[in-house]
N, C-alpha and C. Protein backbone atom coordinates (compact mmCIF):
# COMPACT_ATOMS: atom_id res chain seq x y z
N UNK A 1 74.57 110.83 98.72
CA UNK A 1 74.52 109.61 97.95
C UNK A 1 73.62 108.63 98.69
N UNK A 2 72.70 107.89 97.87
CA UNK A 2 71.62 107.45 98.57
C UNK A 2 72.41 105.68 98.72
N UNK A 3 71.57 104.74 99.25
CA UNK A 3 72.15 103.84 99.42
C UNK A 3 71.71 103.34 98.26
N UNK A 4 70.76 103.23 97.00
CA UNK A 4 70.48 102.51 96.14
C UNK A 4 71.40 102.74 94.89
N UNK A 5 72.31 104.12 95.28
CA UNK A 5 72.98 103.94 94.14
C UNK A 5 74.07 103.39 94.41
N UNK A 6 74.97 102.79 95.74
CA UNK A 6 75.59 102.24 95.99
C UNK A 6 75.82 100.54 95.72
N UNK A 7 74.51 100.38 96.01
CA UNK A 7 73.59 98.63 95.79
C UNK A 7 73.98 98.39 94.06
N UNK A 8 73.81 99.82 93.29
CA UNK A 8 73.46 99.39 92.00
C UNK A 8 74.85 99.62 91.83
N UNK A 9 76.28 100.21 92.40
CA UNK A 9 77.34 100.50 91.73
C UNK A 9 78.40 98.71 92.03
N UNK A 10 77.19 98.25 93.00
CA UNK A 10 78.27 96.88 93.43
C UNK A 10 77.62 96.01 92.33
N UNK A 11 76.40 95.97 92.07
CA UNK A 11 75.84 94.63 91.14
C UNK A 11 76.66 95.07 89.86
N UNK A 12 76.52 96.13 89.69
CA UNK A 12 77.86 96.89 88.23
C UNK A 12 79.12 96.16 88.71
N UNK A 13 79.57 96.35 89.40
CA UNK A 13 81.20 95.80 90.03
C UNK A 13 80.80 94.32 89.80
N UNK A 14 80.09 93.76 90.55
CA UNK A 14 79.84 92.09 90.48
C UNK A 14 79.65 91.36 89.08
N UNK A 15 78.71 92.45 87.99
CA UNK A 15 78.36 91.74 86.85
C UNK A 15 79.82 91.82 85.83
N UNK A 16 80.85 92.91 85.78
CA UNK A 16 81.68 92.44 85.44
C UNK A 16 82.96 91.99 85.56
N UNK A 17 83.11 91.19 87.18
CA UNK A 17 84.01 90.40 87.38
C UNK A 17 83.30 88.96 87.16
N UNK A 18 84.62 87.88 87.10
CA UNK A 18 83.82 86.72 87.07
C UNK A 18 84.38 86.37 88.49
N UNK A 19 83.82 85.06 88.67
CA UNK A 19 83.86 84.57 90.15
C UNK A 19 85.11 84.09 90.20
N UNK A 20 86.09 83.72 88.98
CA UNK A 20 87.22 83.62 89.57
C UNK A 20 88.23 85.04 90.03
N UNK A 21 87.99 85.60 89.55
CA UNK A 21 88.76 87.12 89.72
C UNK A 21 87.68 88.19 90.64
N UNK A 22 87.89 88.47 92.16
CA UNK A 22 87.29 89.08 93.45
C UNK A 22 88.28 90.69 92.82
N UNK A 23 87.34 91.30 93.20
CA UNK A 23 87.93 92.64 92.65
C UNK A 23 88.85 92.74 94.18
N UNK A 24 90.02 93.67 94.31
CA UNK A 24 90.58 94.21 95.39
C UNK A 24 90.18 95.57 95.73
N UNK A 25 90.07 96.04 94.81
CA UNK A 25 89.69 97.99 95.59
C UNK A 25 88.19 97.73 94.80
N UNK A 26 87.85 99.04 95.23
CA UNK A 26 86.28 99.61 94.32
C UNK A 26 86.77 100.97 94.32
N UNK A 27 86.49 101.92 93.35
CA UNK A 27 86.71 103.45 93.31
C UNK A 27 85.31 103.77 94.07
N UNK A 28 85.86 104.87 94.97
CA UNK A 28 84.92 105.58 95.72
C UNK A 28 85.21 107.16 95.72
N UNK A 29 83.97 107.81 95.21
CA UNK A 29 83.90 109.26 95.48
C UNK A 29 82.89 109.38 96.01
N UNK A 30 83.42 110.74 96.95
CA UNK A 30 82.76 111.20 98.30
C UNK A 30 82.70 112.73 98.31
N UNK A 31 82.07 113.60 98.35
CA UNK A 31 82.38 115.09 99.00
C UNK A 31 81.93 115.02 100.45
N UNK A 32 83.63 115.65 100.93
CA UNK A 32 83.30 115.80 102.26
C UNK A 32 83.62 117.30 102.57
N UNK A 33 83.24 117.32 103.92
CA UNK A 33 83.52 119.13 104.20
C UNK A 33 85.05 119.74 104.13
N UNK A 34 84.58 120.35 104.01
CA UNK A 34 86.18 121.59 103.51
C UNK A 34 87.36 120.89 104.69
N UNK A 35 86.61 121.48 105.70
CA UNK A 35 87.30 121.14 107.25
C UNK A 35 87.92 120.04 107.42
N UNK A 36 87.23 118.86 106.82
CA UNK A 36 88.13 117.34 107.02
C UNK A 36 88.95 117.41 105.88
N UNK A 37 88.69 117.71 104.64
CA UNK A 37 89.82 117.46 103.34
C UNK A 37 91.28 118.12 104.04
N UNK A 38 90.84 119.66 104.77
CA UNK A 38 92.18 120.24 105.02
C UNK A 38 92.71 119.64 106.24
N UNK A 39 92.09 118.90 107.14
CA UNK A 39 92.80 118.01 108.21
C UNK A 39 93.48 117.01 107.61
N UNK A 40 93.00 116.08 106.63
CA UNK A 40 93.52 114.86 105.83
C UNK A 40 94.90 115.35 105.06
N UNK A 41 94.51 117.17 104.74
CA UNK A 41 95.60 117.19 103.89
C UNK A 41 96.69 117.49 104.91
N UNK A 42 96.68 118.13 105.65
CA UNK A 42 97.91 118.42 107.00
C UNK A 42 98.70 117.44 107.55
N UNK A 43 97.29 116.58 107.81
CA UNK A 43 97.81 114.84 108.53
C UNK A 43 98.59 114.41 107.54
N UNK A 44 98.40 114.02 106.07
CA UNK A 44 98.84 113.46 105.14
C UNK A 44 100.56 114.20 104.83
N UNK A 45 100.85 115.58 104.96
CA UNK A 45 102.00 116.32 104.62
C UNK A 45 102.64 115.87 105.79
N UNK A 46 101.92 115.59 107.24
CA UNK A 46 103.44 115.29 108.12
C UNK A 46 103.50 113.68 108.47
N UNK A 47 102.67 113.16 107.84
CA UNK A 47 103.05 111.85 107.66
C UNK A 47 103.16 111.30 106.02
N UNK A 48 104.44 111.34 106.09
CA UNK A 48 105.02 110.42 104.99
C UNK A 48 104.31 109.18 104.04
N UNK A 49 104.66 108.46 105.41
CA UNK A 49 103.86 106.66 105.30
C UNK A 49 102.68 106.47 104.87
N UNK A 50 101.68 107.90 105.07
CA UNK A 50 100.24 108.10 104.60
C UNK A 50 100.00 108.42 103.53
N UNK A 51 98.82 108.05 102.64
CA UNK A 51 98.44 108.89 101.48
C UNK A 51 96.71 109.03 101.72
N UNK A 52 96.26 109.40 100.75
CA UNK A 52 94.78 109.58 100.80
C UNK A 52 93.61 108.80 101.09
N UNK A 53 94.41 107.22 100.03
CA UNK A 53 94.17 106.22 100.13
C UNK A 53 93.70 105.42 101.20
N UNK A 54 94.79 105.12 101.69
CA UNK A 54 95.09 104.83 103.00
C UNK A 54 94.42 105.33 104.13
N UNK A 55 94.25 107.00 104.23
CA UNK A 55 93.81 107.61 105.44
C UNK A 55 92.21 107.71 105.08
N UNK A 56 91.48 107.28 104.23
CA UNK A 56 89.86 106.95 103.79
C UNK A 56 89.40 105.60 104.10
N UNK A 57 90.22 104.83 103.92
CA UNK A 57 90.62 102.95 103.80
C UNK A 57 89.94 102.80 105.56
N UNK A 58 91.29 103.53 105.92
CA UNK A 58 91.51 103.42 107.11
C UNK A 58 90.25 103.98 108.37
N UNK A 59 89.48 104.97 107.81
CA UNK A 59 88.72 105.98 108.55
C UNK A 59 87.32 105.20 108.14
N UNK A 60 87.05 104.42 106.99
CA UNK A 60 86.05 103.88 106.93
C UNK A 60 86.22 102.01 107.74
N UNK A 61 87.48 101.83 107.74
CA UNK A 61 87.10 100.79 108.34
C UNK A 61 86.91 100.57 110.10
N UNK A 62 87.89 101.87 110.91
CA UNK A 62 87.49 102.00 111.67
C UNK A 62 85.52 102.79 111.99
N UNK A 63 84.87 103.06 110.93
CA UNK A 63 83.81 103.59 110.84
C UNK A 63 82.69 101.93 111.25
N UNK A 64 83.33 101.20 110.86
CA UNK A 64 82.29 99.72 110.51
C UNK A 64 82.46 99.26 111.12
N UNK A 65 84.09 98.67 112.41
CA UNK A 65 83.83 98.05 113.34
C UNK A 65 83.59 98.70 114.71
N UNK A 66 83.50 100.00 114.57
CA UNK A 66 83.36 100.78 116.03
C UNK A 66 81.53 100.30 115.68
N UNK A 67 80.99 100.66 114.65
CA UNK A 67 79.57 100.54 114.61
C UNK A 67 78.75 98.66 114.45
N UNK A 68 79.76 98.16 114.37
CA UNK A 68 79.22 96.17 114.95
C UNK A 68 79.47 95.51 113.76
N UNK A 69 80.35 96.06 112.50
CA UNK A 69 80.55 95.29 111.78
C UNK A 69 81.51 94.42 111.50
N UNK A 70 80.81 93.14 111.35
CA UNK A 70 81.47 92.09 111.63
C UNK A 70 82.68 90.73 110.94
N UNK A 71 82.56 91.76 109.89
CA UNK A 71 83.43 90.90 108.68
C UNK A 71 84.71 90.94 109.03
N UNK A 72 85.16 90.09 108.60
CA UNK A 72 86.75 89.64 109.40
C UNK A 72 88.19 90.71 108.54
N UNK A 73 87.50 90.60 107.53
CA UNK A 73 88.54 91.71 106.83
C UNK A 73 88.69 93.30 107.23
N UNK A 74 87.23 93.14 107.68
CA UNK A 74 87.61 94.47 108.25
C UNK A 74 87.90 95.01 109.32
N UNK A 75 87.66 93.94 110.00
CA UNK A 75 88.33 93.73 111.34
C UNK A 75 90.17 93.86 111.43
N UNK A 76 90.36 93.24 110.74
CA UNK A 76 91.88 92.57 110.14
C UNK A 76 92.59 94.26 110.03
N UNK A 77 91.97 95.13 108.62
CA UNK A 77 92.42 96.53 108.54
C UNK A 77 92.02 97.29 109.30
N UNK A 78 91.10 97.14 111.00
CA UNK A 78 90.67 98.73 111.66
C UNK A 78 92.09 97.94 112.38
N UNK A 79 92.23 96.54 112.75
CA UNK A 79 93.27 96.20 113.76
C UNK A 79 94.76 97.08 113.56
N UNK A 80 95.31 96.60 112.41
CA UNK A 80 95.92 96.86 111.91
C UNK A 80 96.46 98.24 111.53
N UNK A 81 95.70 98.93 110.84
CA UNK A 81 95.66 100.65 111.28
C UNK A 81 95.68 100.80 112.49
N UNK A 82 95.48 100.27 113.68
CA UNK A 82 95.57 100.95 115.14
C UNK A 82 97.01 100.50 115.36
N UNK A 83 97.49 99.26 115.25
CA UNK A 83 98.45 99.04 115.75
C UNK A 83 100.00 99.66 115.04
N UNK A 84 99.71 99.87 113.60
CA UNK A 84 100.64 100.76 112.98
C UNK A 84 101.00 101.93 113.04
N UNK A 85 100.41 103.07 113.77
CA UNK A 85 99.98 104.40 113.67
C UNK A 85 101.28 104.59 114.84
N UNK A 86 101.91 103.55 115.61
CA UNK A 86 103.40 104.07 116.33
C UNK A 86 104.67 103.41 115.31
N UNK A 87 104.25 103.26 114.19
CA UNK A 87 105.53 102.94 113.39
C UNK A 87 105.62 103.62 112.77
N UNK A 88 104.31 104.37 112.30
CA UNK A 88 104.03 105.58 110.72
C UNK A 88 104.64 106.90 111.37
């Protein structure tokens, strides 16, 4: 997936929300290798507290602040996923 079709799937997302209503999720599809789906799915069967959701959420936001990104929200969920992972 190139990055321009990403650019064009957010101005789609942006043109039909209005500015009072901030979308909360965006749908994201991905193919990833065999090897990680069946780790996600193992991880996911012996943890409960987890779903798919969550363990993508989670793997991309630690992806953005290990690499310098700086937005506070996402800061907020890599924190947060680290510090939960001895309660889950």
């Amino acid at each position: 997936m190139d990055r321009n079709y990403l650019e064009r799937c957010v101005e789609i997302n942006e043109a039909c929300s209005t500015a009072a209503e901030t979308p909360t999720y965006v749908s994201l599809e991905a193919e990833i290798p065999e090897v990680l789906y069946r780790g996600m799915k193992d991880f996911i069967s012996s943890n409960p507290n987890w779903d798919q959701y969550r363990v993508m959420s989670s793997a991309l936001a630690h992806f953005l602040f290990q690499n310098g990104c700086s937005d506070r929200a996402v800061t907020e969920r890599y924190l947060n996923d680290l510090f939960s992972h001895a309660e889950s």
